[in-house]
N, C-alpha and C. Protein backbone atom coordinates (compact mmCIF):
# COMPACT_ATOMS: atom_id res chain seq x y z
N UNK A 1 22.47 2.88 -10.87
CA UNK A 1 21.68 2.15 -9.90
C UNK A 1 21.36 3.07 -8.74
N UNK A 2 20.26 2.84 -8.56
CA UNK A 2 19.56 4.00 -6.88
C UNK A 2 19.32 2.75 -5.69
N UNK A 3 19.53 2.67 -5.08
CA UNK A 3 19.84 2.03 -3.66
C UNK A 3 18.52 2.59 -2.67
N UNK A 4 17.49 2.00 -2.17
CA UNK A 4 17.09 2.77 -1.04
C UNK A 4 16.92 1.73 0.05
N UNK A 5 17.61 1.72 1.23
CA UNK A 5 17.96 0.93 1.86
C UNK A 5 16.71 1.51 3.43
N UNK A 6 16.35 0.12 3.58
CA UNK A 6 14.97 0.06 4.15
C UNK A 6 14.82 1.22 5.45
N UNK A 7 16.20 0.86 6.17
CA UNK A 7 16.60 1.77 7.28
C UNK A 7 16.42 3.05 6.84
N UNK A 8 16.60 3.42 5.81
CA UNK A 8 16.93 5.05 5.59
C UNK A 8 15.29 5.34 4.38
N UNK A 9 14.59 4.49 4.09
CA UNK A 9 13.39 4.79 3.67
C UNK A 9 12.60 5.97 4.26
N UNK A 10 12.30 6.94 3.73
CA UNK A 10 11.56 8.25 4.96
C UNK A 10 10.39 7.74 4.45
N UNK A 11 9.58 8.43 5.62
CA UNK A 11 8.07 7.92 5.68
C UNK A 11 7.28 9.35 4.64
N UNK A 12 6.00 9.53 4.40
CA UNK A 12 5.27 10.23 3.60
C UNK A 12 3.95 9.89 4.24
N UNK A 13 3.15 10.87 3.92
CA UNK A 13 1.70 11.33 3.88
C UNK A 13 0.80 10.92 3.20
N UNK A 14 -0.16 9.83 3.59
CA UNK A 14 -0.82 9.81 2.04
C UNK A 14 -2.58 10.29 3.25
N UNK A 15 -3.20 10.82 2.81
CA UNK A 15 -4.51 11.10 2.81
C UNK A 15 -5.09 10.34 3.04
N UNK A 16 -6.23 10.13 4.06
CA UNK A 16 -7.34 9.37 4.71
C UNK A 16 -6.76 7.99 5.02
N UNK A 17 -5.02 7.85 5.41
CA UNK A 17 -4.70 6.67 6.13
C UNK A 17 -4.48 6.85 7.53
N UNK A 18 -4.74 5.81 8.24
CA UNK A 18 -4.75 6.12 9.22
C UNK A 18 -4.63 4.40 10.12
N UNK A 19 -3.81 5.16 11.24
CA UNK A 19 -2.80 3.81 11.87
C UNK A 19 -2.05 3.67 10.99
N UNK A 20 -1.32 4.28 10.21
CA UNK A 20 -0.19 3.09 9.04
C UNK A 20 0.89 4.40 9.41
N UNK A 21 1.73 3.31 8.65
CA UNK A 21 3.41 4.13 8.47
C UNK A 21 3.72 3.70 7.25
N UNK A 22 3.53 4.84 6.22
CA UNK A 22 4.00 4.53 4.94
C UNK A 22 5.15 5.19 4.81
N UNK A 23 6.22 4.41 3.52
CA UNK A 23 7.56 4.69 3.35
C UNK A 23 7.69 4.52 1.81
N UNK A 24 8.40 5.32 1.29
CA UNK A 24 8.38 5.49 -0.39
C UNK A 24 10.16 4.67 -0.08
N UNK A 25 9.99 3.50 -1.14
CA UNK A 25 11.21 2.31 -1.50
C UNK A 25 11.79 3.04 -3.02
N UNK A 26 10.70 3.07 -3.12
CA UNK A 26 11.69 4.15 -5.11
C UNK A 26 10.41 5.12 -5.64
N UNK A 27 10.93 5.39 -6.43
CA UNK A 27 10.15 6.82 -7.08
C UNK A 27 10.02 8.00 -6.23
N UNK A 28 9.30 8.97 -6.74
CA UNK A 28 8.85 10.10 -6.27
C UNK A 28 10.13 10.66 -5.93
N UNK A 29 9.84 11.53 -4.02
CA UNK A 29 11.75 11.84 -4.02
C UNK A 29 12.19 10.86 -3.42
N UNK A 30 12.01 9.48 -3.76
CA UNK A 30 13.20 8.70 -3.37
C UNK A 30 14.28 8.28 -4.14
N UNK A 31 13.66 8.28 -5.48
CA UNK A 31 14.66 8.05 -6.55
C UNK A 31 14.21 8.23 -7.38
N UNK A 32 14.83 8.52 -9.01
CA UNK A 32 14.46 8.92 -10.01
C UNK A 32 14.20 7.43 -10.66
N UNK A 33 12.50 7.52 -11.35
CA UNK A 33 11.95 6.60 -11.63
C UNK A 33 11.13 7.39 -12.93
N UNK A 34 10.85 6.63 -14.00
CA UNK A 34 9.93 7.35 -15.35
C UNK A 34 8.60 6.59 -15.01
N UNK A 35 8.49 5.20 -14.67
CA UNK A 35 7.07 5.00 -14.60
C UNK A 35 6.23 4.19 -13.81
N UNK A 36 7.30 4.39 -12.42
CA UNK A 36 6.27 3.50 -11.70
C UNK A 36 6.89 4.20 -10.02
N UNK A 37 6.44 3.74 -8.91
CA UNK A 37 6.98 4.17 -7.80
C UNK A 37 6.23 2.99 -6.87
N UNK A 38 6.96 2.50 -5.69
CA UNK A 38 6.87 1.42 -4.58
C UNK A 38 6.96 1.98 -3.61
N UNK A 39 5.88 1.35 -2.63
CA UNK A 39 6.22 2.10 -1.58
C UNK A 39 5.59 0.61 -0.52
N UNK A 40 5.82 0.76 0.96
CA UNK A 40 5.56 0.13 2.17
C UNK A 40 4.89 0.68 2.84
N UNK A 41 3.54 0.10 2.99
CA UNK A 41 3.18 0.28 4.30
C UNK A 41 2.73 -0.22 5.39
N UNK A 42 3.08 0.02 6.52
CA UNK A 42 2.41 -1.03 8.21
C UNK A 42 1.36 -0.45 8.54
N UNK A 43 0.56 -1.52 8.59
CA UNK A 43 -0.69 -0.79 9.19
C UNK A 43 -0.45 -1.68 10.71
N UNK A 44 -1.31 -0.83 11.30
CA UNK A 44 -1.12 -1.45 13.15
C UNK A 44 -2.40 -1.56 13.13
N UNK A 45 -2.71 -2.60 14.14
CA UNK A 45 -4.11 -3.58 14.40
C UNK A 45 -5.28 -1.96 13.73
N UNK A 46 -5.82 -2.61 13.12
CA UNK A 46 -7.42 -1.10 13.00
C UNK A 46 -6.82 -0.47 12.29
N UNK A 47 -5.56 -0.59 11.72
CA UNK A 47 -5.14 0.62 10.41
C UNK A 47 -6.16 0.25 9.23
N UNK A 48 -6.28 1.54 8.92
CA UNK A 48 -7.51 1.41 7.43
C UNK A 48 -7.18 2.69 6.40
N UNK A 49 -7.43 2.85 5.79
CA UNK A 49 -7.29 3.93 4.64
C UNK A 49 -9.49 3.82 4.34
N UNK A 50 -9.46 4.77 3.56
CA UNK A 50 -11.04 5.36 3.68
C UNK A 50 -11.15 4.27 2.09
N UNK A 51 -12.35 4.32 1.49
CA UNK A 51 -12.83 3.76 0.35
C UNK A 51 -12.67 4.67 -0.62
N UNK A 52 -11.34 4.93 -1.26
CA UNK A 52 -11.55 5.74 -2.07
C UNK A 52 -10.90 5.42 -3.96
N UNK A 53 -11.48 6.00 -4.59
CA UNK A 53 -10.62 5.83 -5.90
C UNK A 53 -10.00 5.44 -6.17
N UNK A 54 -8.77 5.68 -7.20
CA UNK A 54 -7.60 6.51 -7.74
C UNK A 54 -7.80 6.19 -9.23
N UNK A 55 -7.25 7.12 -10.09
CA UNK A 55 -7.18 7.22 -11.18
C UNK A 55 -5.95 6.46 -11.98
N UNK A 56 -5.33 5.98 -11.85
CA UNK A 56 -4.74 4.92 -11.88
C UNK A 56 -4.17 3.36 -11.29
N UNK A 57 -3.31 2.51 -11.95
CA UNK A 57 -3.75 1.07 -11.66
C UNK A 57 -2.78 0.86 -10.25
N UNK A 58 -2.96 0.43 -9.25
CA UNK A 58 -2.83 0.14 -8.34
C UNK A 58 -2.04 -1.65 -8.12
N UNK A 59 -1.00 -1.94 -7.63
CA UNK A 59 -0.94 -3.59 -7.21
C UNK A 59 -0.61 -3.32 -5.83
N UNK A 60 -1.28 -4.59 -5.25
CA UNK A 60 -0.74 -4.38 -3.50
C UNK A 60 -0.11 -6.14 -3.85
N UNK A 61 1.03 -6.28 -2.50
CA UNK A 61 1.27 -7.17 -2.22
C UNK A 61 1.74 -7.25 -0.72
N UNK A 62 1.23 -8.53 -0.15
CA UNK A 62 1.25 -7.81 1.21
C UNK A 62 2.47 -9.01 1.56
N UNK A 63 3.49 -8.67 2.91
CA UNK A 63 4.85 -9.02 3.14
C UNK A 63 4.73 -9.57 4.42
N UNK A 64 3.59 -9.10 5.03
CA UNK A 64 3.59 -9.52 6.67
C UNK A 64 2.15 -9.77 7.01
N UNK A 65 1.24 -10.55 7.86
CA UNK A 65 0.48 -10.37 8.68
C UNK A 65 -0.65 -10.52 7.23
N UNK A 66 -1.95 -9.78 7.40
CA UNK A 66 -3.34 -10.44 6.73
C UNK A 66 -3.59 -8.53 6.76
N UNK A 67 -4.46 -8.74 5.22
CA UNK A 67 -4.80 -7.23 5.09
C UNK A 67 -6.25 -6.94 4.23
N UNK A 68 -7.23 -6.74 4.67
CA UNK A 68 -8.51 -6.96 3.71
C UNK A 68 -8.36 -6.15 2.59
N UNK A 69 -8.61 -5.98 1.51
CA UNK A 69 -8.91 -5.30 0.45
C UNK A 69 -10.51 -5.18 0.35
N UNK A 70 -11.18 -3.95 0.34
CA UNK A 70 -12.37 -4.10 0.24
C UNK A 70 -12.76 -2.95 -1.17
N UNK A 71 -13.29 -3.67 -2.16
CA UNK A 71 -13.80 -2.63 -2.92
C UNK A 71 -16.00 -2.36 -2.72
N UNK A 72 -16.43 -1.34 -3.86
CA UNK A 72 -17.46 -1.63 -3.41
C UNK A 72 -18.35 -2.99 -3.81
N UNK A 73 -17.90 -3.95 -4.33
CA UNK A 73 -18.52 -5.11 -4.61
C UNK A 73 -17.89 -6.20 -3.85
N UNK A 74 -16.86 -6.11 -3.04
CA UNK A 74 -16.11 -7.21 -2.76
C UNK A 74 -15.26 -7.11 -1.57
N UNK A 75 -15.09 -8.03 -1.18
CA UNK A 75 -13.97 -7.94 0.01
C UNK A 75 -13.12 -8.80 -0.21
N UNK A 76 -11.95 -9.25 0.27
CA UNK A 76 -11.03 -10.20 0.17
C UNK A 76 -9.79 -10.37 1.40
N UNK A 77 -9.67 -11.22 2.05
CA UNK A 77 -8.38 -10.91 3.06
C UNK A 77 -6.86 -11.15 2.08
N UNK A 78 -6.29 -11.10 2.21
CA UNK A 78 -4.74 -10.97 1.58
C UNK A 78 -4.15 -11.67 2.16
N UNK A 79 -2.89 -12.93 2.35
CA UNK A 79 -2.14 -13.16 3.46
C UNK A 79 -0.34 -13.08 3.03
N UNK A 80 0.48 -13.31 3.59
CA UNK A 80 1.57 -13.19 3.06
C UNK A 80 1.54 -13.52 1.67
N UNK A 81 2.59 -12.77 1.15
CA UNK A 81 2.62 -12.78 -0.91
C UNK A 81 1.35 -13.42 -1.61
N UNK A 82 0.60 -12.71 -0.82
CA UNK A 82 -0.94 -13.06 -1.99
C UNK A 82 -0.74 -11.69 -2.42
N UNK A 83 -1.18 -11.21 -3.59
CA UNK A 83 -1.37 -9.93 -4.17
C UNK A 83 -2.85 -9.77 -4.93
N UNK A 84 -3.01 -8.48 -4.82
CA UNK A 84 -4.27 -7.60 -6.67
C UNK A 84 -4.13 -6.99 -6.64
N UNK A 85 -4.77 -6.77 -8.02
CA UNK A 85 -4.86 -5.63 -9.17
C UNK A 85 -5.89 -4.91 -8.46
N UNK A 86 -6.10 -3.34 -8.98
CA UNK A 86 -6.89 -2.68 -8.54
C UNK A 86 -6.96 -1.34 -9.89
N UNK A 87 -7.98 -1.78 -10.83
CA UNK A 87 -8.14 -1.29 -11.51
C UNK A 87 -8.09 0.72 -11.28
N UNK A 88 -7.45 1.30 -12.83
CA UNK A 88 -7.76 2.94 -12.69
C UNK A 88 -9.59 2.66 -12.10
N UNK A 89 -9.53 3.64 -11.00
CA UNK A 89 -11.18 4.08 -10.66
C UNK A 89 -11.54 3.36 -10.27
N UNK A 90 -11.33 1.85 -9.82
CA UNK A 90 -12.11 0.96 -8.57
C UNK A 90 -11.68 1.43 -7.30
N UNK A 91 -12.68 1.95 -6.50
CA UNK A 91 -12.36 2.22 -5.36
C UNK A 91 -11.87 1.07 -4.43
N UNK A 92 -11.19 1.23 -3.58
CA UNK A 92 -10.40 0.16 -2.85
C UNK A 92 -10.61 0.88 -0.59
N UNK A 93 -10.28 0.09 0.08
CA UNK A 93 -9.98 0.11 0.75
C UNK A 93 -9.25 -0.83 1.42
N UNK A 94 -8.14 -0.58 2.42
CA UNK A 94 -7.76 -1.42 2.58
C UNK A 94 -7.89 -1.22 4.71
N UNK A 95 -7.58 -2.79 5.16
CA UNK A 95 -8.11 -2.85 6.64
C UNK A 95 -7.13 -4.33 7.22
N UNK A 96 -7.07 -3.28 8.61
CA UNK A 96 -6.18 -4.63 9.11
C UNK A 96 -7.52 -5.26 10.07
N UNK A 97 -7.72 -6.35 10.08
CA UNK A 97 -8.77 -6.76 11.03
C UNK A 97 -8.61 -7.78 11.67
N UNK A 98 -6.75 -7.86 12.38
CA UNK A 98 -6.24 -8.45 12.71
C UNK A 98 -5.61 -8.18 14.21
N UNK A 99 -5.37 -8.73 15.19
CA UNK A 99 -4.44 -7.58 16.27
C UNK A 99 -3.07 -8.07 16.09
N UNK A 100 -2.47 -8.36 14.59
CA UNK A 100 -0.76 -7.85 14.83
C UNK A 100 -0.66 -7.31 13.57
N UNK A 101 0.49 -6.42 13.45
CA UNK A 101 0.34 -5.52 12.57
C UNK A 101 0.67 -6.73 11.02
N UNK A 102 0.35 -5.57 10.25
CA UNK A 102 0.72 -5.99 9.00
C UNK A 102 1.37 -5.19 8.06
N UNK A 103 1.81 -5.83 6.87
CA UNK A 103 2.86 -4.78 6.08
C UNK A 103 2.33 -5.19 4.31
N UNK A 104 1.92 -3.98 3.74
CA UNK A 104 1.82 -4.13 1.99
C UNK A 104 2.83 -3.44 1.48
N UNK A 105 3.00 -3.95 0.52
CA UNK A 105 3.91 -2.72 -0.73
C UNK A 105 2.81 -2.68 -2.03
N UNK A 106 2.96 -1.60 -2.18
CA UNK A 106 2.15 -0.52 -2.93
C UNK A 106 3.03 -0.44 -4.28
N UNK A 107 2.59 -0.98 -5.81
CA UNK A 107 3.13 -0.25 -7.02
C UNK A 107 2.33 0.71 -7.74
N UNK A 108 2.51 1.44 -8.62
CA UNK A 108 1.66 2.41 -9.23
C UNK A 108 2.64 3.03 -9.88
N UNK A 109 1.67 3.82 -10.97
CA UNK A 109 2.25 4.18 -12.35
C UNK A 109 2.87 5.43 -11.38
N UNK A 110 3.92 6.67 -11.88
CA UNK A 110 3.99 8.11 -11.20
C UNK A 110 3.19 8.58 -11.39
């Protein structure tokens, strides 16, 4: 069993986010995982990530506060434990358009 206990979660980098504090919960180097990895992130009022890709399947579920998902056909607000899918190659963005922060967790293949 791997333990990652929220307090001691380190934060990580992900590319074109911005306002957020992301934290890897398992996989990658947080723990040894074969096929999937979780992670948290807070976005603060105006946190957004850019419209972009990814090449694999994506689930958000959000834990705190309201979080838009916007792809290019669609928008959607999120609110506590509402979740989606986000297909390999649908671009996604995500947006707080709220003024208190909010919190998703992120699954995905490694």
């Amino acid at each position: 069993m791997q333990v990652t206990r929220y307090s001691e979660a380190r934060p990580y980098e992900a590319p074109e986010h911005f306002n957020m504090l992301c934290l890897r919960l398992q996989g990658k180097e947080a723990t040894a995982t074969d096929t999937i990895w979780i992670g948290l992130s807070h976005l603060l009022p105006g946190g957004r990530t850019s419209l972009k890709e990814a090449a694999v399947e994506k689930i958000y579920v959000v834990v705190a506060g309201e979080v838009t998902i916007e792809t290019v056909d669609a928008a959607v607000t999120l609110g506590v434990l509402d979740s989606c899918r986000l297909a390999p190659g649908e671009a996604r963005a995500l947006v707080n358009r709220t003024n208190a922060p909010a919190s998703i967790i992120l699954a995905m293949p490694v």
